[in-house]
N, C-alpha and C. Protein backbone atom coordinates (compact mmCIF):
# COMPACT_ATOMS: atom_id res chain seq x y z
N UNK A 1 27.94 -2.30 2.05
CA UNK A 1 26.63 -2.92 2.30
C UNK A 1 25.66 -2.60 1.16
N UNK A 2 25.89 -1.49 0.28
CA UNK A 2 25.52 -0.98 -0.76
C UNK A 2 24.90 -2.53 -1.57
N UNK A 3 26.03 -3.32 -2.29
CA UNK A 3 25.99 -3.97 -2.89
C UNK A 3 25.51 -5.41 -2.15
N UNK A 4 24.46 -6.21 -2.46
CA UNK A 4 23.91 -6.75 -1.56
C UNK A 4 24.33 -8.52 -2.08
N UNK A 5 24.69 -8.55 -3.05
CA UNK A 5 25.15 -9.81 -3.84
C UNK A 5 26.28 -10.41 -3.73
N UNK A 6 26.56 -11.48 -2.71
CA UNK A 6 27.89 -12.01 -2.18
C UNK A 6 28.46 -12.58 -3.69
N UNK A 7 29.63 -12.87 -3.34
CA UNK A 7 30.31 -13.75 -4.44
C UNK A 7 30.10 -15.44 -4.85
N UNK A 8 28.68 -15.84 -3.79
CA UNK A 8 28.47 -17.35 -4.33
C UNK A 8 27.12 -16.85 -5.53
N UNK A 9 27.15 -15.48 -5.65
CA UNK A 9 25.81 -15.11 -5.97
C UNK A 9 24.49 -15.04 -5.62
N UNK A 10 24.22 -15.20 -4.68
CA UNK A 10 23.16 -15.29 -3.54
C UNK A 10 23.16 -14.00 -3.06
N UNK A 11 21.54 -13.32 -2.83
CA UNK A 11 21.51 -12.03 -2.54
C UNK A 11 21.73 -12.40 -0.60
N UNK A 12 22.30 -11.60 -0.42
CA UNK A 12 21.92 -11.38 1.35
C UNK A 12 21.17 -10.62 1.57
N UNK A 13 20.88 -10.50 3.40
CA UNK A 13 20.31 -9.34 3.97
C UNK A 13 21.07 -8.01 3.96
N UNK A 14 19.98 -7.46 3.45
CA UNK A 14 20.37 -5.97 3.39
C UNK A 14 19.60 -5.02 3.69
N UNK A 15 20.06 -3.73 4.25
CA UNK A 15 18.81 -2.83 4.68
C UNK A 15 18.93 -1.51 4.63
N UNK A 16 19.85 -1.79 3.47
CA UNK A 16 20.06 -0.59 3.10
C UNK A 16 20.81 -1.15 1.16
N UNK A 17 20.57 -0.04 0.25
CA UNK A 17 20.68 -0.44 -0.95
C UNK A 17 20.69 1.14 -2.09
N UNK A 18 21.19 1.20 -3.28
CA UNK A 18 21.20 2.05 -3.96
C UNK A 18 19.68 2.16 -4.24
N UNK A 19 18.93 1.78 -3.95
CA UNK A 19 17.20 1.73 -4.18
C UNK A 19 16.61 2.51 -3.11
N UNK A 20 17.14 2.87 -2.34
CA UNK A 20 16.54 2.88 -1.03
C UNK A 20 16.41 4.25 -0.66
N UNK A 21 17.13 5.08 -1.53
CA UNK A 21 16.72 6.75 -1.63
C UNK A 21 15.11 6.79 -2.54
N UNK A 22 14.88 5.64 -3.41
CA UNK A 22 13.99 6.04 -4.16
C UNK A 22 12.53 5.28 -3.09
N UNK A 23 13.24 4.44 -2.29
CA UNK A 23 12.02 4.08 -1.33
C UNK A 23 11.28 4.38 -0.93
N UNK A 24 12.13 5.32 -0.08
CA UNK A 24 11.82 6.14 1.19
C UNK A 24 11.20 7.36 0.35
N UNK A 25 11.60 7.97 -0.76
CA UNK A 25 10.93 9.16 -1.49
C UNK A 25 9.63 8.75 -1.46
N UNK A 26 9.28 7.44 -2.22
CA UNK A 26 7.63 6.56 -2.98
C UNK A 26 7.19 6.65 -1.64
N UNK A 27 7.46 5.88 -0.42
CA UNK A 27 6.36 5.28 0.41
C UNK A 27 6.00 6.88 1.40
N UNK A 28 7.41 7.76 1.66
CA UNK A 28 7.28 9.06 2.39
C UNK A 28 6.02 9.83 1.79
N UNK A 29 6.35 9.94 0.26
CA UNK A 29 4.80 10.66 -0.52
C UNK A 29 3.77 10.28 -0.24
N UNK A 30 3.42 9.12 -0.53
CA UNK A 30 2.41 7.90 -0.28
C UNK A 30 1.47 8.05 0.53
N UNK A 31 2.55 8.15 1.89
CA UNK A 31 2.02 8.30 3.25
C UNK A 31 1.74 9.76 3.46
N UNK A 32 2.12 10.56 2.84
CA UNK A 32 2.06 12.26 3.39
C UNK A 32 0.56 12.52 2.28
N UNK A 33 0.56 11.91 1.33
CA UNK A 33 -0.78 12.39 0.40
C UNK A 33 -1.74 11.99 1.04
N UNK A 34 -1.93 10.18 1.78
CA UNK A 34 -2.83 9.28 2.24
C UNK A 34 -3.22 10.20 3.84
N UNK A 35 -2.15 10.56 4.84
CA UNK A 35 -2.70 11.35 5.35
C UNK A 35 -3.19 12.66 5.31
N UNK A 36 -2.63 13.51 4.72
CA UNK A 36 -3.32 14.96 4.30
C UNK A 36 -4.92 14.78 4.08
N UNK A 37 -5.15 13.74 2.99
CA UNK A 37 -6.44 13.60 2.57
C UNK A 37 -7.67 13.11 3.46
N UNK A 38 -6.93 12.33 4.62
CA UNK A 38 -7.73 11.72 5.61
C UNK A 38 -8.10 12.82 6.68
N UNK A 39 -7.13 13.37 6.85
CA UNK A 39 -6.85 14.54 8.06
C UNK A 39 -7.94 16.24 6.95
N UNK A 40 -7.73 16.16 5.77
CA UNK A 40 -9.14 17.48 5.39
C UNK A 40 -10.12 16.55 5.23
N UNK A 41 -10.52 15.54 4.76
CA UNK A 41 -11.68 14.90 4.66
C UNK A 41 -12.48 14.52 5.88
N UNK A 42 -11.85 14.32 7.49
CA UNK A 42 -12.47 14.15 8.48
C UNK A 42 -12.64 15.90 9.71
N UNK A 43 -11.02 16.56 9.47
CA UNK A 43 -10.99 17.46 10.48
C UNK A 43 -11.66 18.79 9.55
N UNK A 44 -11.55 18.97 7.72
CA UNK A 44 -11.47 20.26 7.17
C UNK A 44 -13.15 20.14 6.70
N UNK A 45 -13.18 19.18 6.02
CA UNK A 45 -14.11 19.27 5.29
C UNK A 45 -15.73 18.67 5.95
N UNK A 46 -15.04 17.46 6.78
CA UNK A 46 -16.16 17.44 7.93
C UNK A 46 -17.25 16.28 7.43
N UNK A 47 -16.50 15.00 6.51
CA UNK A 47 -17.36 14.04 6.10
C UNK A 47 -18.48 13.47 6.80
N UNK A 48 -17.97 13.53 7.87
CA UNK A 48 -19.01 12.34 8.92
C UNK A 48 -20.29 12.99 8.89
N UNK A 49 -20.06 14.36 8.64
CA UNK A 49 -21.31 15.01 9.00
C UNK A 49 -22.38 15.08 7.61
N UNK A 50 -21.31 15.00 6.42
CA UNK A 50 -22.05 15.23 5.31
C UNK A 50 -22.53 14.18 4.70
N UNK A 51 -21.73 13.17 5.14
CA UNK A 51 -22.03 12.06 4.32
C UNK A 51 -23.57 11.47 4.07
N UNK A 52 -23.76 10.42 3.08
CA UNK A 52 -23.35 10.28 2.01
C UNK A 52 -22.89 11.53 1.02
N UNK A 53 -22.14 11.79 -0.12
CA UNK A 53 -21.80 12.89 -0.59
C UNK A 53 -21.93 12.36 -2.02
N UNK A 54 -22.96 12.85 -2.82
CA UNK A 54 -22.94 12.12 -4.51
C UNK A 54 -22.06 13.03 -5.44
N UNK A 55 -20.92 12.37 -5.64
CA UNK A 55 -20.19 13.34 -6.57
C UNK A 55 -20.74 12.75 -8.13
N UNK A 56 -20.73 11.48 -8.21
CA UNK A 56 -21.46 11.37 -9.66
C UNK A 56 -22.14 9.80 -9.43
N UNK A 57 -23.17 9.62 -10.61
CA UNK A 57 -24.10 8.62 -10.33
C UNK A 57 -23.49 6.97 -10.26
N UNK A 58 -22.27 7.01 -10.05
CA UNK A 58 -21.37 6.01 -9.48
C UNK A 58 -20.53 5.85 -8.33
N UNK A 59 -20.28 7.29 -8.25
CA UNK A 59 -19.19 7.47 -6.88
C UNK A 59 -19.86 8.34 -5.83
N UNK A 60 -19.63 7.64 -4.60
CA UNK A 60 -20.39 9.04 -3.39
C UNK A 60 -19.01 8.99 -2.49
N UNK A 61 -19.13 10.18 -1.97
CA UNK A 61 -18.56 10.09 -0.39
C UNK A 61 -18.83 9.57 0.78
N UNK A 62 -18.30 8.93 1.54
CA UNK A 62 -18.67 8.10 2.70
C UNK A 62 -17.69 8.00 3.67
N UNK A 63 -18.25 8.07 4.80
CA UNK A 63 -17.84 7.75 5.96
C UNK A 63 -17.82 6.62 6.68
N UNK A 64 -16.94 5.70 6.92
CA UNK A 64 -16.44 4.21 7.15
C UNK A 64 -15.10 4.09 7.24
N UNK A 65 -15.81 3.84 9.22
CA UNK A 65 -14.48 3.27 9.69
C UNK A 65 -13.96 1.72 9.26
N UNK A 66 -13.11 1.41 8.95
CA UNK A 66 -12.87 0.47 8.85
C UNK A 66 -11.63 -0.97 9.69
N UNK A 67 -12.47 -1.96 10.84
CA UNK A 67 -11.97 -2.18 11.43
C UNK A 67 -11.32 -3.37 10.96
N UNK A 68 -11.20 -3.58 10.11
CA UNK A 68 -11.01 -5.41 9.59
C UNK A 68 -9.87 -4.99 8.55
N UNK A 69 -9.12 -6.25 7.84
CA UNK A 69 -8.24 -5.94 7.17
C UNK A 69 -8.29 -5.29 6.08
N UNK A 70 -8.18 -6.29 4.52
CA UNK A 70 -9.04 -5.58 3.13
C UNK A 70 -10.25 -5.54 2.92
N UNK A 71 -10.76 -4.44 2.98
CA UNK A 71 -12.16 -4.12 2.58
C UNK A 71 -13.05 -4.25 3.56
N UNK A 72 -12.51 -4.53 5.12
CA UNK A 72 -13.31 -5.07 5.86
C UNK A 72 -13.42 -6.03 6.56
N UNK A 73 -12.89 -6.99 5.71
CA UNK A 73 -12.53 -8.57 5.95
C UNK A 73 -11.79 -9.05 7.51
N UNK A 74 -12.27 -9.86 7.91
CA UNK A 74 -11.73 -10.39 9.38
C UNK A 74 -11.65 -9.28 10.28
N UNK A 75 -13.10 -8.39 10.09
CA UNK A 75 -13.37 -7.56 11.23
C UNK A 75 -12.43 -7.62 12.44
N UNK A 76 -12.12 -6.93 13.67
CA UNK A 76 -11.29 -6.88 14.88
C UNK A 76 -11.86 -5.43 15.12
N UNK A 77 -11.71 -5.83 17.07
CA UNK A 77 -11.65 -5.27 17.54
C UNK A 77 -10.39 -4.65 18.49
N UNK A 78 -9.55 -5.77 18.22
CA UNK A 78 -8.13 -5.44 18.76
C UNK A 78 -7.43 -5.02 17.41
N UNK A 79 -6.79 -3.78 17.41
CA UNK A 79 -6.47 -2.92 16.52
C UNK A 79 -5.02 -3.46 16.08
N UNK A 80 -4.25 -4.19 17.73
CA UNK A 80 -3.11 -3.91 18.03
C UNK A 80 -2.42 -5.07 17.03
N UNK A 81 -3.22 -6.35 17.04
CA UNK A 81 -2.79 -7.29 16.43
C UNK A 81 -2.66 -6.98 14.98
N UNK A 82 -3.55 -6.04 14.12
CA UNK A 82 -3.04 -5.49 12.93
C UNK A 82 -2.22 -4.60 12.66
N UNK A 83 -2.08 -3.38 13.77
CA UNK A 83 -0.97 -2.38 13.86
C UNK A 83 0.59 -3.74 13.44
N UNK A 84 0.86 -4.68 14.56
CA UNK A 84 1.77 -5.15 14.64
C UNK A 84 2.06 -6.01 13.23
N UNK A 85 1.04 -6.58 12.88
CA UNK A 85 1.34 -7.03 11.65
C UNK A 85 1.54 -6.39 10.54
N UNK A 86 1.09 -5.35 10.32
CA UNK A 86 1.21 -4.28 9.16
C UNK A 86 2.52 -4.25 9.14
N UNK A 87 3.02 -3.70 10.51
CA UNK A 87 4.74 -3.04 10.62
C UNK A 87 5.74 -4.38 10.43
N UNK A 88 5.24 -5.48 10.33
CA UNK A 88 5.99 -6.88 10.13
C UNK A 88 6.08 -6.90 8.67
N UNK A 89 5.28 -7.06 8.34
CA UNK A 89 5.01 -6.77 6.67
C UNK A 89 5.88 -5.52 5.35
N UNK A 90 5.51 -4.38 6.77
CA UNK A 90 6.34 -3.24 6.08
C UNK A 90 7.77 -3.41 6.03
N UNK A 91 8.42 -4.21 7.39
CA UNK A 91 9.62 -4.40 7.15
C UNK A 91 10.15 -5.45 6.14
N UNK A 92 9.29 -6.42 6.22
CA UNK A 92 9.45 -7.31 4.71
C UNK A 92 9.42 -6.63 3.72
N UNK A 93 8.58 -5.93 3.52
CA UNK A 93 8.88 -5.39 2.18
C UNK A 93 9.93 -4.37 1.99
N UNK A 94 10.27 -3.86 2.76
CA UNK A 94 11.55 -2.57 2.62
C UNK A 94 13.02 -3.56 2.49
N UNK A 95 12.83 -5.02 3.18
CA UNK A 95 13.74 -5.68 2.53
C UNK A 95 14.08 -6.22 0.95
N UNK A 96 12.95 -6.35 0.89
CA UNK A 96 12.64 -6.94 -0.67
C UNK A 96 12.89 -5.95 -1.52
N UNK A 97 12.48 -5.00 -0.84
CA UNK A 97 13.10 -3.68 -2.05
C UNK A 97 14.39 -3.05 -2.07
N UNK A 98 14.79 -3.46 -0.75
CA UNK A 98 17.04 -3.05 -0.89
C UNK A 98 17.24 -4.00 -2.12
N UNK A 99 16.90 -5.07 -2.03
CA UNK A 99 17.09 -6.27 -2.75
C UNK A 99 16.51 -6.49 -4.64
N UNK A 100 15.45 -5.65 -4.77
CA UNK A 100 14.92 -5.85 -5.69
C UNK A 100 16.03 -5.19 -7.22
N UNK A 101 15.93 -5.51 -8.25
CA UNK A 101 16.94 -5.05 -8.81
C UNK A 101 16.33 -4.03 -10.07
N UNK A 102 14.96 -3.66 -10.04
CA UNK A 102 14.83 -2.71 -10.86
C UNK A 102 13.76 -1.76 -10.20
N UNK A 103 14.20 -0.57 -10.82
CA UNK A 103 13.47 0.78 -10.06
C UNK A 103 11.38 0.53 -10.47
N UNK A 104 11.05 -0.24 -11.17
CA UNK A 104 9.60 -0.60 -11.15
C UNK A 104 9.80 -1.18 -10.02
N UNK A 105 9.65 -2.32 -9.81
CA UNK A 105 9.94 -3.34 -8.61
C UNK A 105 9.77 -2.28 -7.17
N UNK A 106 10.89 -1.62 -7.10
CA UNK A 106 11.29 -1.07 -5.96
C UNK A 106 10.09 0.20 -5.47
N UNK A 107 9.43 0.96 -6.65
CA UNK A 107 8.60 1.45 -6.57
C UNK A 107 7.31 1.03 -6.14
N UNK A 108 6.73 -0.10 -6.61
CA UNK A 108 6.15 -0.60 -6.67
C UNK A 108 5.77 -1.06 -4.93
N UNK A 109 6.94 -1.90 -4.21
CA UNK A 109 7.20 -2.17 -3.39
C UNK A 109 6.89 -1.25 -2.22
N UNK A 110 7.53 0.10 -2.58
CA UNK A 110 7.04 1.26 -1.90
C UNK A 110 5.59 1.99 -1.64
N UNK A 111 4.97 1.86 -3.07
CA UNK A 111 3.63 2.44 -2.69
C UNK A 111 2.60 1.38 -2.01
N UNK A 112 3.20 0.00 -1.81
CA UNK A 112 2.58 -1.10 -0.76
C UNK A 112 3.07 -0.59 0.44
N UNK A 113 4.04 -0.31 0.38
CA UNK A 113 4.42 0.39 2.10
C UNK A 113 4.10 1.70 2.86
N UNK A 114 3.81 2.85 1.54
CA UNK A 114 3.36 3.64 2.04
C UNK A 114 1.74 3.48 2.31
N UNK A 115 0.83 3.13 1.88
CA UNK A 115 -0.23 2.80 1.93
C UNK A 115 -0.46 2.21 2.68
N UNK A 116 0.15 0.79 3.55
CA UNK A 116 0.08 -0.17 4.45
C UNK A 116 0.55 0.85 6.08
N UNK A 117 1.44 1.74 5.57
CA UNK A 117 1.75 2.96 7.31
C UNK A 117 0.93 3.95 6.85
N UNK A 118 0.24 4.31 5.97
CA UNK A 118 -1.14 5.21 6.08
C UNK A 118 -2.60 4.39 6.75
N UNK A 119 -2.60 3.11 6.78
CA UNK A 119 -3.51 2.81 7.34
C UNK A 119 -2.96 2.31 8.56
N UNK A 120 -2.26 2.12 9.17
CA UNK A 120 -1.48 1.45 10.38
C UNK A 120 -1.68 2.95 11.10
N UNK A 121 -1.25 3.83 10.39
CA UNK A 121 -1.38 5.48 11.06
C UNK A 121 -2.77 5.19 11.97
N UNK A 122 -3.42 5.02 10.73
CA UNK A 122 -4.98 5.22 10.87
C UNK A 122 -5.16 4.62 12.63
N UNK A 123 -5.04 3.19 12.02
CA UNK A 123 -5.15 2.66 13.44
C UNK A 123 -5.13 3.04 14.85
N UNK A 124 -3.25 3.27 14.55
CA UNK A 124 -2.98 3.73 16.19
C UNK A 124 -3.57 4.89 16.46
N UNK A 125 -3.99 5.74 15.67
CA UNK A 125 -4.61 7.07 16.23
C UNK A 125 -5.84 7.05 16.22
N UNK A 126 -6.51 6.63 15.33
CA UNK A 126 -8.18 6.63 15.35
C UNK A 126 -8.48 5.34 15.84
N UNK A 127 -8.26 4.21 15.70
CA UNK A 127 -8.54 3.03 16.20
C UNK A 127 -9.38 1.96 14.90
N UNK A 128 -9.11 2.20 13.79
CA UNK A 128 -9.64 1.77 12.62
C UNK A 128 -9.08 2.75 11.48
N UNK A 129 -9.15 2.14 10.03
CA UNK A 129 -9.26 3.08 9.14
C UNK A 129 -9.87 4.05 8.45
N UNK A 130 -10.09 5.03 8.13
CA UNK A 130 -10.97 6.07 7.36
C UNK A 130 -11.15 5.38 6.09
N UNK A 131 -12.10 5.19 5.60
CA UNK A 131 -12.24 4.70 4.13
C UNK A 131 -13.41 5.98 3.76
N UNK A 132 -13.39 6.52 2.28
CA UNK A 132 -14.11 7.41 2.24
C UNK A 132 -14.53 7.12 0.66
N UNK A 133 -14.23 6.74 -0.36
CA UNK A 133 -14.63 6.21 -1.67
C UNK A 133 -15.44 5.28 -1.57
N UNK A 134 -16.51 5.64 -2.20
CA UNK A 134 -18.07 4.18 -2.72
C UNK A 134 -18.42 4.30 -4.44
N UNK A 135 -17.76 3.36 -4.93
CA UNK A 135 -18.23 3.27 -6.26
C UNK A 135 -19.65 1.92 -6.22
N UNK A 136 -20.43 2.56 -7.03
CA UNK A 136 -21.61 1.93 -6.98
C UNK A 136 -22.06 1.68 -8.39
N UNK A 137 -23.20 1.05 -8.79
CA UNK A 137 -24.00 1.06 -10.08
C UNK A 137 -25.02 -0.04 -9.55
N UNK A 138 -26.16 0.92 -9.84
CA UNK A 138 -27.32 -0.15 -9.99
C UNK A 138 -27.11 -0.64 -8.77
N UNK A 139 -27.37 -2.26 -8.60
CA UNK A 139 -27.22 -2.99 -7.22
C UNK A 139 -25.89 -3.57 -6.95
N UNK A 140 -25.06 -3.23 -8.07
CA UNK A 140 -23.50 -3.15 -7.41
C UNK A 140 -22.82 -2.16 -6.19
N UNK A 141 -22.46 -2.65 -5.45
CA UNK A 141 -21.39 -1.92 -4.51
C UNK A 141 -20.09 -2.58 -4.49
N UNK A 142 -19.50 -1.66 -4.47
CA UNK A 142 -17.91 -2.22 -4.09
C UNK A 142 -17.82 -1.58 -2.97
N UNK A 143 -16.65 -2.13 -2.24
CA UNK A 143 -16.15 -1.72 -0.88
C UNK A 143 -15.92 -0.36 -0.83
N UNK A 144 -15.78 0.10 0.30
CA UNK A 144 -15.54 1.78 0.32
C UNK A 144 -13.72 1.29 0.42
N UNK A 145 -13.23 2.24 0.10
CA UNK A 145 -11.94 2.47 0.18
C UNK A 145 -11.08 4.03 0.30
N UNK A 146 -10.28 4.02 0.62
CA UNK A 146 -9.33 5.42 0.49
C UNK A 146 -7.72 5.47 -0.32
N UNK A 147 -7.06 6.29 -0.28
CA UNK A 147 -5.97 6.29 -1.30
C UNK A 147 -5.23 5.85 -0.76
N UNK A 148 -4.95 4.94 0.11
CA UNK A 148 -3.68 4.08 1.06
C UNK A 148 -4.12 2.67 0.13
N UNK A 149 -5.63 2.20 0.22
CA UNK A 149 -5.86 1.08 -0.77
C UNK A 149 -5.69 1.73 -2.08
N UNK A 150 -5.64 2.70 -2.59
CA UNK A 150 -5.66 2.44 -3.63
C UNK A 150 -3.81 2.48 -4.38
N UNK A 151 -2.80 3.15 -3.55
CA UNK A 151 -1.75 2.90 -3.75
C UNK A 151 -1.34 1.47 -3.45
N UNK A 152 -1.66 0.60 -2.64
CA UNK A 152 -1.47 -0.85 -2.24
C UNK A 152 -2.01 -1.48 -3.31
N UNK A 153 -2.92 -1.27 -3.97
CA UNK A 153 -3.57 -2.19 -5.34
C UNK A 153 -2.73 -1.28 -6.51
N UNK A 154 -2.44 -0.53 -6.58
CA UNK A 154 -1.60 -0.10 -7.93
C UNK A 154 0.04 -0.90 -7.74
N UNK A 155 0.75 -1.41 -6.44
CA UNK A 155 2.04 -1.44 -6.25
C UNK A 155 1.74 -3.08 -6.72
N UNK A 156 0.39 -3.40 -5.95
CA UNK A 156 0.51 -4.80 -6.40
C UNK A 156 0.59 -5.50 -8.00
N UNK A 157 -0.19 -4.30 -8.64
CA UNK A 157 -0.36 -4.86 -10.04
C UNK A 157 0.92 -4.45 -10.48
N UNK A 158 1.88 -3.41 -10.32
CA UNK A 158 2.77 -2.84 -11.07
C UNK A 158 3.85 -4.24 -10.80
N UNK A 159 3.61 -4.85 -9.08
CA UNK A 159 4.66 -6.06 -9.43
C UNK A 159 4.44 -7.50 -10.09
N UNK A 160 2.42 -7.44 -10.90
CA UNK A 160 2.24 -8.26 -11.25
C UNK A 160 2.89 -8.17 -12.45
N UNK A 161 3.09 -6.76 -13.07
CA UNK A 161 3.29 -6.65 -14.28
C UNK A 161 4.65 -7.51 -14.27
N UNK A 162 5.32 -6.38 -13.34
CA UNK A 162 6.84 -6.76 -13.70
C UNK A 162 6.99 -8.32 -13.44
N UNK A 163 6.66 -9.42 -12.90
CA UNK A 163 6.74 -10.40 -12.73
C UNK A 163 6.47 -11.04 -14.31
N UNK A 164 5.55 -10.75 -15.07
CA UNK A 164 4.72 -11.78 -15.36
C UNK A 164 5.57 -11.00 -16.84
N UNK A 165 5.63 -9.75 -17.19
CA UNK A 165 6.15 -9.40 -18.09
C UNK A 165 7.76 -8.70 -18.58
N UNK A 166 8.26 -8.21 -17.50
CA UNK A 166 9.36 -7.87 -17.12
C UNK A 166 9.88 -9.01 -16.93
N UNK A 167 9.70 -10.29 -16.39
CA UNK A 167 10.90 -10.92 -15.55
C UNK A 167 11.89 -11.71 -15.98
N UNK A 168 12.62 -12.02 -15.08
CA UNK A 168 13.81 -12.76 -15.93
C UNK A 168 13.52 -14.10 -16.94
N UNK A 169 14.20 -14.15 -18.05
CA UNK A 169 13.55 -15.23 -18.94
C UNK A 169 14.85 -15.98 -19.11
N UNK A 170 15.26 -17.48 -19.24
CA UNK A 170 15.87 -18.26 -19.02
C UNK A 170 16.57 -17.55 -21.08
N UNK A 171 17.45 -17.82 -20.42
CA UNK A 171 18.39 -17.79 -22.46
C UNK A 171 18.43 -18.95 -22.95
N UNK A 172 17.57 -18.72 -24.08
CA UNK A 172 16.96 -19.73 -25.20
C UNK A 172 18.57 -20.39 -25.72
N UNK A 173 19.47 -19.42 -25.67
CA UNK A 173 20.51 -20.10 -25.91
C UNK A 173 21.25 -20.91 -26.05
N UNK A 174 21.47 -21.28 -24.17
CA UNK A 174 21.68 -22.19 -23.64
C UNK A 174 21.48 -23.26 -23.29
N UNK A 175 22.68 -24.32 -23.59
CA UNK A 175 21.66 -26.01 -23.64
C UNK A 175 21.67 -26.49 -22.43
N UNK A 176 20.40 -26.99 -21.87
CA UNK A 176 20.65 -27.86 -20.70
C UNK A 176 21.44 -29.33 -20.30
């Protein structure tokens, strides 16, 4: 099952893959850094209470739950309908990554998954996400965020890269 590439050449389903030790390593970290940090920043360090927190004249600390998807977006109050979709998603992608054929890719893939069950965590236990980063300037704000978004936006660009610069290129070679 290792090898996921039948003999018409067509990948199959697979769910399991020589990639898949390095998966479970990326998204396991992912998720163990994304919660540690949520779990001293709310139970150790005691944000809610301190917040706002100015670490420098761009970035503060903050406290924001966050009930909606990215950044906020399509607010909810039913948690459950995003819990369930997250974990739909996560399993798509743990497919795509038995499947994917280079260790960027597969990485990549992973720190979308660990980040996507650091905030799904969030959910089922708190009932929203912890977001605790505010970069600001002047009358700019950006969204608050935490390190579950910010591994989900690094996996995404790493597969923009590999797409757009990595990817397979047709051989100039060959005549049509």
């Amino acid at each position: 099952m290792a090898d996921a590439l039948r003999q018409d050449g067509l990948m199959g389903l697979s769910f399991w893959s020589p990639r898949a030790p390095l998966v479970l390593a990326v998204t396991a970290l992912v998720f163990g850094i994304d919660q540690t940090h949520k779990w001293w920043m709310i139970d150790v360090y005691d944000i809610t209470a301190k917040s706002p927190v100015v670490v420098t004249p761009f970035l503060d600390l903050v406290m924001v739950w966050n009930r909606g998807i990215s950044y906020g977006l399509f607010t909810t109050h039913t948690q459950e309908i995003l819990v369930v979709l997250s974990l739909v998603i996560a399993m798509v992608l743990w497919v795509w990554a038995c499947r994917t054929p280079r260790p960027l890719g597969a990485t990549a893939l992973a720190l979308v998954m660990g980040g996507a069950l650091g905030n799904v965590t969030d959910r089922l236990l708190r009932g929203a996400v912890a977001d605790f980063f505010h970069f600001h300037y002047q009358l700019f704000s950006w969204y608050v965020f935490n390190l579950a978004d910010v591994a989900i936006v690094a996996g995404v660009a790493m597969l923009l890269y590999e797409s757009l610069w990595l990817g397979e290129r047709p051989d100039r070679r060959r005549k049509a």
